[in-house]
Protein backbone atom coordinates (compact mmCIF):
# COMPACT_ATOMS: atom_id res chain seq x y z
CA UNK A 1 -104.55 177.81 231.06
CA UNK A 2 -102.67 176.74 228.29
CA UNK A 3 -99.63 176.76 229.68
CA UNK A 4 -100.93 174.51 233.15
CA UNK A 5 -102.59 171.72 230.16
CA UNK A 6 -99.58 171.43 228.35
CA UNK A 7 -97.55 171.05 231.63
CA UNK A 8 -99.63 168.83 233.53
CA UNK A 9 -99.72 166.58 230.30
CA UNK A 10 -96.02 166.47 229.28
CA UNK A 11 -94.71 165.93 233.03
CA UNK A 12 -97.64 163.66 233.99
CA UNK A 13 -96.44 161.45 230.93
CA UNK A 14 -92.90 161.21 231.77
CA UNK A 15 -94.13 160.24 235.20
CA UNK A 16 -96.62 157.62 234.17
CA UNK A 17 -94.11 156.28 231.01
CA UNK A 18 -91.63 155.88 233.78
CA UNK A 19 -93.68 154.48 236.37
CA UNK A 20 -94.71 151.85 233.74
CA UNK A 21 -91.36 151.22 232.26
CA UNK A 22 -90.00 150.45 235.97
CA UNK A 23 -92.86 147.78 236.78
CA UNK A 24 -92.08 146.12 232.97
CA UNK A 25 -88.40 146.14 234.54
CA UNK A 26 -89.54 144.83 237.67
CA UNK A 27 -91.72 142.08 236.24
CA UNK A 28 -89.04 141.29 233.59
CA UNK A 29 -86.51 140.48 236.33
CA UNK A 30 -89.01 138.67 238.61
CA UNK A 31 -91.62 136.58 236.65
CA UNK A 32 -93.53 136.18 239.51
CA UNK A 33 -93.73 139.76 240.32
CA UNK A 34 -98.05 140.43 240.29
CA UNK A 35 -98.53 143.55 239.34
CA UNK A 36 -101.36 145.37 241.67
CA UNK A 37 -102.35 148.55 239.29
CA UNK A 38 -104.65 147.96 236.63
CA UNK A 39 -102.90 149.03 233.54
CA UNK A 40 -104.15 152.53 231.60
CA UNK A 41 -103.65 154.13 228.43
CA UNK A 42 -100.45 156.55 229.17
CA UNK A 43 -101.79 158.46 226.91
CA UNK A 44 -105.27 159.48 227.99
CA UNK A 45 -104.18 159.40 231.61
CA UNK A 46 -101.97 162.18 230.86
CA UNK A 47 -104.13 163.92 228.64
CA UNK A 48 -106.81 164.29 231.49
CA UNK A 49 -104.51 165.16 234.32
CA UNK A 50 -103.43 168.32 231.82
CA UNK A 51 -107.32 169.32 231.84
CA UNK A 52 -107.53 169.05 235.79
CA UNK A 53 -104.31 171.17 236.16
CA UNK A 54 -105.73 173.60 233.89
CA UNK A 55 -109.07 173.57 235.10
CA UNK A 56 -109.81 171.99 238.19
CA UNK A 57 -106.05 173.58 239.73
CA UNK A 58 -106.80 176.70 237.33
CA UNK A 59 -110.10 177.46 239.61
CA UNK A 60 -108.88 176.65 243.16
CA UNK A 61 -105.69 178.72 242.97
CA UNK A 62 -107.64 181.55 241.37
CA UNK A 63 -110.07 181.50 244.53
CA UNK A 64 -107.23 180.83 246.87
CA UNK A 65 -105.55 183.62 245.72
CA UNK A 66 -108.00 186.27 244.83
CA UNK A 67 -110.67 185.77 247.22
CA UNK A 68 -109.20 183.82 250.93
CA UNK A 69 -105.60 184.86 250.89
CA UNK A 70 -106.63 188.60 250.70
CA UNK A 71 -109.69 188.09 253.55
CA UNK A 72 -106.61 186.75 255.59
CA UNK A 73 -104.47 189.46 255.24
CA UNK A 74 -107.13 192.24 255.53
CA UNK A 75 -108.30 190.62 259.08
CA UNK A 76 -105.14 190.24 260.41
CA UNK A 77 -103.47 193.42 258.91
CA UNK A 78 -106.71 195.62 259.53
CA UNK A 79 -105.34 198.46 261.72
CA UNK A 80 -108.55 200.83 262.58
CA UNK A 81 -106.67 202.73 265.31
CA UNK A 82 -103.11 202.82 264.12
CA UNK A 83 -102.54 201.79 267.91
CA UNK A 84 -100.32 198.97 267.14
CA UNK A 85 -96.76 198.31 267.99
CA UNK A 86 -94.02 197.57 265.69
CA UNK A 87 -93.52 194.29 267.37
CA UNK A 88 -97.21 193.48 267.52
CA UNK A 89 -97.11 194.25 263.25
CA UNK A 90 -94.07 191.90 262.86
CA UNK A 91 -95.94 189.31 264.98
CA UNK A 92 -98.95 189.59 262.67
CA UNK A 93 -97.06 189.37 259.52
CA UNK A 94 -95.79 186.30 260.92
CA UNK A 95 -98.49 185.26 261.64
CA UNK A 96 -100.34 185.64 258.29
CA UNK A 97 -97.18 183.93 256.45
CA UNK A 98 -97.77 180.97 258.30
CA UNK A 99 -101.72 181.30 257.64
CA UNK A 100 -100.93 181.38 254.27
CA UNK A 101 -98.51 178.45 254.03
CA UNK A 102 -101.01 176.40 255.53
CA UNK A 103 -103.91 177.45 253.32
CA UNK A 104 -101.89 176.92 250.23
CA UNK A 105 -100.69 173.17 252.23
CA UNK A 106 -104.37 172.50 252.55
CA UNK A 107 -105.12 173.53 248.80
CA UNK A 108 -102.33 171.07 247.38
CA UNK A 109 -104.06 168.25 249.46
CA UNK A 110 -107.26 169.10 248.30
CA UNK A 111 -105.83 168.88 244.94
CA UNK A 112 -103.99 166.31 245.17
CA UNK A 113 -106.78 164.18 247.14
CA UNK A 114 -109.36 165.26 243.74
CA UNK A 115 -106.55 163.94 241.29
CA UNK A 116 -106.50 160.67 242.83
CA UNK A 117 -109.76 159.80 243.20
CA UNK A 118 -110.72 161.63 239.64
């Protein structure tokens, strides 16, 4: 978890430094520019979004992972007869990749839906 804070801190400070220094830039070069963000503390913004990567991103991957993506693959891998085709296996393996992709699509929304709204 370590690793995910000191991550999402360092690259979530480079993003909001930059972000910042391009609306100075912008406002330098057009005075009249309005700025529509409120203006934060670089700083502590980063410092949280390293505690929701490691915590809040930490916990949802962990029960992604460990808990739904093996109930997917057990119910559509689950063979009780051993009566299934070769074609019909490749079909469900297929099938379970893109179950997965979506799951883990749905997960980075979530996550990214929590971030924003904090």
């Amino acid at each position: 978890m370590i690793s995910l804070f000191r991550a999402g801190t360092m690259l979530s400070l480079i993003g909001y430094g930059f972000a910042a220094l391009l609306i100075s830039i912008r406002s330098y070069i057009f005075p009249s520019y309005v700025v529509q963000t409120q203006t934060m503390n670089i700083l502590h913004a980063s410092i949280y979004t390293g505690f929701f990567m490691a915590f809040v991103s930490n916990i949802r991957y962990q029960i992604l992972q460990g808990i739904i993506e093996p109930l997917v693959t057990f119910l559509l891998l689950n063979d009780k007869n051993n009566s299934t085709n070769n074609n019909n296996k490749k079909i469900l393996i297929v099938v379970q990749s893109i179950l997965i992709f979506v799951i883990r699509w749905l997960n980075g929304l979530l996550g990214s839906c929590l971030a924003i709204t904090g």
